[in-house]
C-alpha atoms as a PDB file:
ATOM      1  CA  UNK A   1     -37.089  -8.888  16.399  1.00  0.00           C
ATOM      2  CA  UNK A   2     -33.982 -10.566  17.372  1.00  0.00           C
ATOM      3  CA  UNK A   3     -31.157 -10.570  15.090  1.00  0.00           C
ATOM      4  CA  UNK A   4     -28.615 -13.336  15.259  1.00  0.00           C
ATOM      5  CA  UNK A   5     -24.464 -11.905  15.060  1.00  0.00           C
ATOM      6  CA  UNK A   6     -22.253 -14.643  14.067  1.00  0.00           C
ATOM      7  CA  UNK A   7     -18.570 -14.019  14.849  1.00  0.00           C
ATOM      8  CA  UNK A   8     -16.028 -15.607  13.284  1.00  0.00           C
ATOM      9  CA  UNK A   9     -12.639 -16.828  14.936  1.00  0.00           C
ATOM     10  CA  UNK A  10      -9.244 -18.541  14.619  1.00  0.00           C
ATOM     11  CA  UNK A  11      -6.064 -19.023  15.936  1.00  0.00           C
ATOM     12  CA  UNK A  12      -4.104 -15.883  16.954  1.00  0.00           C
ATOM     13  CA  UNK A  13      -7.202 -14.299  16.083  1.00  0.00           C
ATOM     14  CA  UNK A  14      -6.881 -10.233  18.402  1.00  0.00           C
ATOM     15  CA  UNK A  15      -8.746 -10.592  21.248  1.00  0.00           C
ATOM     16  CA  UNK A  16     -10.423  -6.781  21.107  1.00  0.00           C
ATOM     17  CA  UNK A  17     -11.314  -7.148  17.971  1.00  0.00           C
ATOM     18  CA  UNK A  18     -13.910  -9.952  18.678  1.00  0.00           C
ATOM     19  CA  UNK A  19     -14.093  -9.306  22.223  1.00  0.00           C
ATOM     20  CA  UNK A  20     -15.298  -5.714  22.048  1.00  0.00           C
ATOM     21  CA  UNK A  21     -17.935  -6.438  19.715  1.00  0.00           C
ATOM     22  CA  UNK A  22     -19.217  -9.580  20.954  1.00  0.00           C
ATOM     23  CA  UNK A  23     -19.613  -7.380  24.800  1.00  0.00           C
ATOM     24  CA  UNK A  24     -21.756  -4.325  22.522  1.00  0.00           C
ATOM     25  CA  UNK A  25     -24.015  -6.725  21.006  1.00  0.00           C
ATOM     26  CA  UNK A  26     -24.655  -8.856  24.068  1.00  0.00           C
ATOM     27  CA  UNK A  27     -25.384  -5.596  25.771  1.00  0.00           C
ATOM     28  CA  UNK A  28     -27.236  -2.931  23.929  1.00  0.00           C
ATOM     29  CA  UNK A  29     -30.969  -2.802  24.715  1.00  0.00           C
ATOM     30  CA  UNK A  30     -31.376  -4.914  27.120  1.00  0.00           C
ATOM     31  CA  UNK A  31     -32.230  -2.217  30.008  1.00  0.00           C
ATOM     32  CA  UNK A  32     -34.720  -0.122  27.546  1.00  0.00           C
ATOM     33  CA  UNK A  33     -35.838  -3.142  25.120  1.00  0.00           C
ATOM     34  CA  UNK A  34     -38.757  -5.643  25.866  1.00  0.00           C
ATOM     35  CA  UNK A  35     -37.086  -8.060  23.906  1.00  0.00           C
ATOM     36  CA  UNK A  36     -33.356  -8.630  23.511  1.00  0.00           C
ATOM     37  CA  UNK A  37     -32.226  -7.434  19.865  1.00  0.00           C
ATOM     38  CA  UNK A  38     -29.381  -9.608  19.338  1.00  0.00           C
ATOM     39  CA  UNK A  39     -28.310 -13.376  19.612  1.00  0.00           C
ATOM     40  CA  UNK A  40     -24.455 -13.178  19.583  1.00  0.00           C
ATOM     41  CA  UNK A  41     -22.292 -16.226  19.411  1.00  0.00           C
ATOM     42  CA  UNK A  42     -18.931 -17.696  17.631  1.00  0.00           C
ATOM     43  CA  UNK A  43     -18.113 -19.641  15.201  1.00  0.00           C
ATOM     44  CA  UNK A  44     -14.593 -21.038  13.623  1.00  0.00           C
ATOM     45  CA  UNK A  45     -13.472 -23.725  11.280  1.00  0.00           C
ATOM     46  CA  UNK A  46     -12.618 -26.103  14.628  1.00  0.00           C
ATOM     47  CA  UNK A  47     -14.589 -26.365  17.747  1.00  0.00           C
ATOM     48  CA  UNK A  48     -11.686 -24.505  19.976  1.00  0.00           C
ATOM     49  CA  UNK A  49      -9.397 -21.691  18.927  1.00  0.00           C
ATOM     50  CA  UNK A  50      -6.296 -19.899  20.718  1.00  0.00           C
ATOM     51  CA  UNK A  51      -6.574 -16.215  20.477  1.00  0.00           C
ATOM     52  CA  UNK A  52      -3.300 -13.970  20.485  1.00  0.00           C
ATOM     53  CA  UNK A  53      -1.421 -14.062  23.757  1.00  0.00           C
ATOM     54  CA  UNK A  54      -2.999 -17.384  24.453  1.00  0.00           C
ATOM     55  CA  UNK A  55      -6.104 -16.963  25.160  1.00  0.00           C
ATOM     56  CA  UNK A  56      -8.371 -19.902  24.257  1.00  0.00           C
ATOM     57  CA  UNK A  57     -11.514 -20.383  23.075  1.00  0.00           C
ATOM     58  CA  UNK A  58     -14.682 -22.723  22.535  1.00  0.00           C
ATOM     59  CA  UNK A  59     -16.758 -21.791  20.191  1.00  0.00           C
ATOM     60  CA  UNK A  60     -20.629 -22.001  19.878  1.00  0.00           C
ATOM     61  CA  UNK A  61     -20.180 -23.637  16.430  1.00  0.00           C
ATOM     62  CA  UNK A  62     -18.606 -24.856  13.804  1.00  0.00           C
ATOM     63  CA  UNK A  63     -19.236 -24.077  10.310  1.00  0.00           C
ATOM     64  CA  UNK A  64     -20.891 -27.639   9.654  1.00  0.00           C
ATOM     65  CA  UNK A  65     -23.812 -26.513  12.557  1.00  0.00           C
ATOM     66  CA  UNK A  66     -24.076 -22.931  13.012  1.00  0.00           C
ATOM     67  CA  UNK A  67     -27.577 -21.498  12.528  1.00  0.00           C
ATOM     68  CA  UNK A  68     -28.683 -18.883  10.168  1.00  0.00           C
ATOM     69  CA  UNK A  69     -26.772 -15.479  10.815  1.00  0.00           C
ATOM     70  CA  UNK A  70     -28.181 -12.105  10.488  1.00  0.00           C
ATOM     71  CA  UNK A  71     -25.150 -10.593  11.092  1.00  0.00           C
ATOM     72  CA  UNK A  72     -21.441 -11.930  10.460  1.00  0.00           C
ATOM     73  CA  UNK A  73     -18.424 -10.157  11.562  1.00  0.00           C
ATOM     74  CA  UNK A  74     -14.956 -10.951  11.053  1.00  0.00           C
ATOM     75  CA  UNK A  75     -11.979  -9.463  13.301  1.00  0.00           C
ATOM     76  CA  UNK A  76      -8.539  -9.600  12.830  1.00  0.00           C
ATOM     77  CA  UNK A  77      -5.570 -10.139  14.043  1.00  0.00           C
ATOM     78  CA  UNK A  78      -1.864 -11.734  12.985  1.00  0.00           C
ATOM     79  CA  UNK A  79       0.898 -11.101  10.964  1.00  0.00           C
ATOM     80  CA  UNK A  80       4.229 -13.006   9.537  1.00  0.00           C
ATOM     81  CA  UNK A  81       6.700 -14.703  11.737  1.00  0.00           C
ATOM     82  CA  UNK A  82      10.256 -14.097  11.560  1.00  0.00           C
ATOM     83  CA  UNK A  83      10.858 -16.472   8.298  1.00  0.00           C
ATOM     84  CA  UNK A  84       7.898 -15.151   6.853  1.00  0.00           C
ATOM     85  CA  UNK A  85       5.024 -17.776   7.820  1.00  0.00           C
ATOM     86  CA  UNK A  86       1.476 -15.793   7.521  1.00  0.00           C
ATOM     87  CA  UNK A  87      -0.452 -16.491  10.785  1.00  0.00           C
ATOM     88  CA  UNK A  88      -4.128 -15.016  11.807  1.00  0.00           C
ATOM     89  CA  UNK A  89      -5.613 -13.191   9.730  1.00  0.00           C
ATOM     90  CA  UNK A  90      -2.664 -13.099   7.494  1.00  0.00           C
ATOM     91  CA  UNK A  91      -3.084 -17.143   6.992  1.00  0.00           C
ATOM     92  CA  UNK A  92      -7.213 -17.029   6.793  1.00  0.00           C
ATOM     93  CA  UNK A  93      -7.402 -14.439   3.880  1.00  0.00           C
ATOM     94  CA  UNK A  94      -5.675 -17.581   1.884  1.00  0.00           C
ATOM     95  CA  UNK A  95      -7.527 -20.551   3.421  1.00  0.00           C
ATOM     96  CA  UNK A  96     -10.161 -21.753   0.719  1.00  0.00           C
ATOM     97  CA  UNK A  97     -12.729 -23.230   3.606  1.00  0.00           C
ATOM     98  CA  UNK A  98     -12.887 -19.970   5.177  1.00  0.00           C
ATOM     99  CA  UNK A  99     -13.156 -17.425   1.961  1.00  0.00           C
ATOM    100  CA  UNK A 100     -16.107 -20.272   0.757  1.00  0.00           C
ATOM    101  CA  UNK A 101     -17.451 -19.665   4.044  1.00  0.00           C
ATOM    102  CA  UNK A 102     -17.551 -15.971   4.120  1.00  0.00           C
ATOM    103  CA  UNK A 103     -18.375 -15.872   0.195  1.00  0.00           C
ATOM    104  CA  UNK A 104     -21.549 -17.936   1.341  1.00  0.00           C
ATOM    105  CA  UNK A 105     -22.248 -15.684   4.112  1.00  0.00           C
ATOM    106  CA  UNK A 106     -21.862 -12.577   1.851  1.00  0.00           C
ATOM    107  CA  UNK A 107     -25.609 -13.904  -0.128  1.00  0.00           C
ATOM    108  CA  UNK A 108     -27.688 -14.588   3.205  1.00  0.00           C
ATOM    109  CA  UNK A 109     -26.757 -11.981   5.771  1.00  0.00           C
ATOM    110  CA  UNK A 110     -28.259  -8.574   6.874  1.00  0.00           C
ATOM    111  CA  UNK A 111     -25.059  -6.804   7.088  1.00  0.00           C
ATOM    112  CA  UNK A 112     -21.447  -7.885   6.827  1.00  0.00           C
ATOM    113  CA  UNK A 113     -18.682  -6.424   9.394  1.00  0.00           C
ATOM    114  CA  UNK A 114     -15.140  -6.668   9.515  1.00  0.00           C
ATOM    115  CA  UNK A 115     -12.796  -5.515  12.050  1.00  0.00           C
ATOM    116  CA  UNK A 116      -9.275  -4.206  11.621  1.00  0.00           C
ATOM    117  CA  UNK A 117      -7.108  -6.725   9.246  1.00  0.00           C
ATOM    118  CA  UNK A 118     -10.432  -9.001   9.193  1.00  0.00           C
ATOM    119  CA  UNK A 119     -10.982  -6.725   5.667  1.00  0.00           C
ATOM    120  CA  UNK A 120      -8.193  -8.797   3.983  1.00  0.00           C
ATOM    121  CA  UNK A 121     -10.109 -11.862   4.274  1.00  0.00           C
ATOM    122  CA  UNK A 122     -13.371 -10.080   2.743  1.00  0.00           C
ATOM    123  CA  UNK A 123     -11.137  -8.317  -0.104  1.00  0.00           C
ATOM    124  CA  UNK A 124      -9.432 -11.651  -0.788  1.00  0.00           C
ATOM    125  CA  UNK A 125     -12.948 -13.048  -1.313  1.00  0.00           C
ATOM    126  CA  UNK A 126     -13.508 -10.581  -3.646  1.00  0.00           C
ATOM    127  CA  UNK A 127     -16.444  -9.408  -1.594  1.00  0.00           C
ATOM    128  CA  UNK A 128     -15.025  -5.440  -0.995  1.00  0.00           C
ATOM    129  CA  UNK A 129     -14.506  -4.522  -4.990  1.00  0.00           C
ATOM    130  CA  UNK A 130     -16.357  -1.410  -6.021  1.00  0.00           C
ATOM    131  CA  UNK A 131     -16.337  -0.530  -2.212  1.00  0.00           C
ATOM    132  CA  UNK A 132     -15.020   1.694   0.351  1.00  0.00           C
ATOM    133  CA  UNK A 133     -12.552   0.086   3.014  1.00  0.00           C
ATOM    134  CA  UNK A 134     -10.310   0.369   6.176  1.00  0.00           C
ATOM    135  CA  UNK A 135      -8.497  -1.549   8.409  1.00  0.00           C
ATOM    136  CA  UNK A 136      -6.015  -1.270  10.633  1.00  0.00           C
ATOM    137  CA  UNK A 137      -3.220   1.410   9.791  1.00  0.00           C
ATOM    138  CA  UNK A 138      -0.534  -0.714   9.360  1.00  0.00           C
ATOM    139  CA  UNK A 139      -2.120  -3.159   6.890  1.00  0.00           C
ATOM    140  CA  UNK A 140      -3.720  -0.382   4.577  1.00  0.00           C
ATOM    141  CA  UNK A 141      -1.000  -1.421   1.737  1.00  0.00           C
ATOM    142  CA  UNK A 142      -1.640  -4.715   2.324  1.00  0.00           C
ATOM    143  CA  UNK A 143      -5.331  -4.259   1.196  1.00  0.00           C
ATOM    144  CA  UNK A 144      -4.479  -2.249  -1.919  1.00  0.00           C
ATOM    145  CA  UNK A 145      -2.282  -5.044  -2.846  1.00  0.00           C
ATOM    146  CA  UNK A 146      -5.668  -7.661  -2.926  1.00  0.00           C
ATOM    147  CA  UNK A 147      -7.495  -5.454  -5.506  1.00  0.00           C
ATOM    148  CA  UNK A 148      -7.367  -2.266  -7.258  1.00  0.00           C
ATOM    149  CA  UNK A 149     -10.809  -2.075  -7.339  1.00  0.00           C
ATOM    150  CA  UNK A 150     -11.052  -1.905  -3.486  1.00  0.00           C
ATOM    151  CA  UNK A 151     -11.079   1.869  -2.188  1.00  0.00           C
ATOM    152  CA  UNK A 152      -9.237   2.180   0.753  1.00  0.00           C
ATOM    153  CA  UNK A 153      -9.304   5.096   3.148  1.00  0.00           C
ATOM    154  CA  UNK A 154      -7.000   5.962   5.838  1.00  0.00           C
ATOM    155  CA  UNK A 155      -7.639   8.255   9.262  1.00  0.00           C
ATOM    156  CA  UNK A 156     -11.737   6.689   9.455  1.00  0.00           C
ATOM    157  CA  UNK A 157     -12.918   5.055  12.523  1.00  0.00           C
ATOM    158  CA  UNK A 158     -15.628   2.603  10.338  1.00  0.00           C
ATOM    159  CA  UNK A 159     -16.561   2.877   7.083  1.00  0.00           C
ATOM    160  CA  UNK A 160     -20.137   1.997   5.763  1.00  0.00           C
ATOM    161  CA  UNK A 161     -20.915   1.027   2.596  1.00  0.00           C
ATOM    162  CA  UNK A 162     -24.333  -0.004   3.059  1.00  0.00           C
ATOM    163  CA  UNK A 163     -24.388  -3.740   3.598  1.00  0.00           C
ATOM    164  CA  UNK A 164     -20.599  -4.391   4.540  1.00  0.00           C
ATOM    165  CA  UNK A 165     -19.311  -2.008   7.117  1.00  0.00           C
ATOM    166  CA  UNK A 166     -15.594  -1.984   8.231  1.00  0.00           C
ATOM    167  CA  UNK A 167     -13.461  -0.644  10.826  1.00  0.00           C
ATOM    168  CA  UNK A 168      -9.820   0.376  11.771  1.00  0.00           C
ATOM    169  CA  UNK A 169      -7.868  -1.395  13.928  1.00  0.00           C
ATOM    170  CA  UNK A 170      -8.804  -2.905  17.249  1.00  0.00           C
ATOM    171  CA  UNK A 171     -10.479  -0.741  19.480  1.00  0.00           C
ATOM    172  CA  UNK A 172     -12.346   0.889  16.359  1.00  0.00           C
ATOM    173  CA  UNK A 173     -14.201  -1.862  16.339  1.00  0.00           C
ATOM    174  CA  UNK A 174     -16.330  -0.889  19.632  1.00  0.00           C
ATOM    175  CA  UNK A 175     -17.033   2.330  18.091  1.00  0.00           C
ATOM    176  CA  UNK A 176     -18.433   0.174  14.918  1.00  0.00           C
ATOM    177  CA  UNK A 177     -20.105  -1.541  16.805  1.00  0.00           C
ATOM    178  CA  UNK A 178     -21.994   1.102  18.364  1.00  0.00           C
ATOM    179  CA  UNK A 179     -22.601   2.877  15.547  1.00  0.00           C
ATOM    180  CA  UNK A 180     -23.978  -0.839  13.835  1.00  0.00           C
ATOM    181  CA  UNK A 181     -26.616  -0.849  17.000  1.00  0.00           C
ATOM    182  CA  UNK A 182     -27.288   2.961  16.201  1.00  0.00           C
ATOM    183  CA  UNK A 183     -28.185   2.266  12.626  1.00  0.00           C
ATOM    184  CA  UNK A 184     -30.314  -0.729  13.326  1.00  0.00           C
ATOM    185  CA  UNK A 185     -31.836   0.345  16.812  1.00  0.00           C
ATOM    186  CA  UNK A 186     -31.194   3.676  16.681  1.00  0.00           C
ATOM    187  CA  UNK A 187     -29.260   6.490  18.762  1.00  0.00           C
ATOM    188  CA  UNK A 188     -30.830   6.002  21.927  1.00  0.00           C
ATOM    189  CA  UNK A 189     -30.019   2.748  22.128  1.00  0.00           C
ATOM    190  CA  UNK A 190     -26.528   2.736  21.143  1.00  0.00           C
ATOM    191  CA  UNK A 191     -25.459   5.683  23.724  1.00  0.00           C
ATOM    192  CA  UNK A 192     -27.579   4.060  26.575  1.00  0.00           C
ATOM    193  CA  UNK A 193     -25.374   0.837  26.132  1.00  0.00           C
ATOM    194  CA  UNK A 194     -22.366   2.887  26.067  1.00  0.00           C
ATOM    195  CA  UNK A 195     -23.169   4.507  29.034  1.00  0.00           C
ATOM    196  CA  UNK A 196     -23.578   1.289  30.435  1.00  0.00           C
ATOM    197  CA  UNK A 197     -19.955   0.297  29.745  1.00  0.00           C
ATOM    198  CA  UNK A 198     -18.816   3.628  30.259  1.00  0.00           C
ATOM    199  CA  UNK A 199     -17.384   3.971  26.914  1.00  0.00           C
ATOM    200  CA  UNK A 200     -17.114   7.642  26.637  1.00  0.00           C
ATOM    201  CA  UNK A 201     -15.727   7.857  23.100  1.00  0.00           C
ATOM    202  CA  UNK A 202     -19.427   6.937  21.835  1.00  0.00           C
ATOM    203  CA  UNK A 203     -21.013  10.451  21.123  1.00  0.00           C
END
């Protein structure tokens, strides 16, 4: 069975926090598996994106054409400029397309992810009341402020709440990752691909 992992991006979206991800997914299994486990590819409101730092970015699809996910994760990224315009993350947790979008998601998928501040845009959708949550240390207030009904907890790497699993900040989402593969594919699997990219922090 091949599951299919949609990942969502936008402008000044952090590159680690999709890139890290999309490299564990494209990865894991494919030295022990017969078949390959996962389909990874991007999607964003607009066919081309610039990531932070400039870094830019065609996407596989649009949300008009992308095929049936599986799997949808959504990093972060972004803050405020100086006179206090939201960019990133920071802009997408308010854009009505994209909360439609990810409500949508929310009723077809397998298992919805978040990385870092890419948990604002879920809680914003409503879509983390009742649950546990993290995100990136500096933006913990940030997601009480969406909802008292969200439960947010600090010093976790990921945070699993069945269906929707979220991480800390950037680099926490590589260990979500492998722990995503884990629960799916199980341990083996997982460590073998972090062997593979020599990502020692995976136990």
């Amino acid at each position: 069975m091949t599951r299919s992992v949609a990942i969502f991006l936008f402008d000044e979206v952090e590159v680690l926090d999709f890139a890290g991800p999309y490299e564990v997914f494209s990865v894991a299994g494919l030295r022990t598996l017969p078949q390959k486990p996962f389909d990874v590819f991007t999607v964003a409101e607009k066919p081309s994106i610039v990531a932070r730092n400039g870094l830019k970015v065609t996407t596989d699809y649009t949300f008009e054409n992308m095929p049936k996910a599986d799997i949808v994760l959504l990093p972060g990224g972004g803050g405020y400029t100086p006179d206090g315009v939201a960019f990133g993350s920071r802009r997408e947790m308010n854009n009505p397309v994209v909360l439609e979008w990810v409500k949508k998601q929310a009723t077809q998928v397998e298992l919805l992810l978040s990385v870092c501040t890419g948990a604002l845009i879920l809680g914003q959708a409503g879509l983390l009341n009742g649950l546990k949550a993290t995100t990136h240390f500096m933006a913990l207030d940030s997601l009480r402020a969406i909802s008292a009904e969200i439960e947010v907890v600090e010093k976790v790497r990921y945070m699993d709440n069945g269906t929707v699993i979220l991480s800390a900040g950037v680099s926490a989402g590589i260990d979500m990752s492998y722990y995503v593969v884990s629960k799916l594919l199980g341990s083996e699997i997982a460590t073998e691909a972090a062997r593979y990219a020599q990502y020692d922090y995976w136990p």
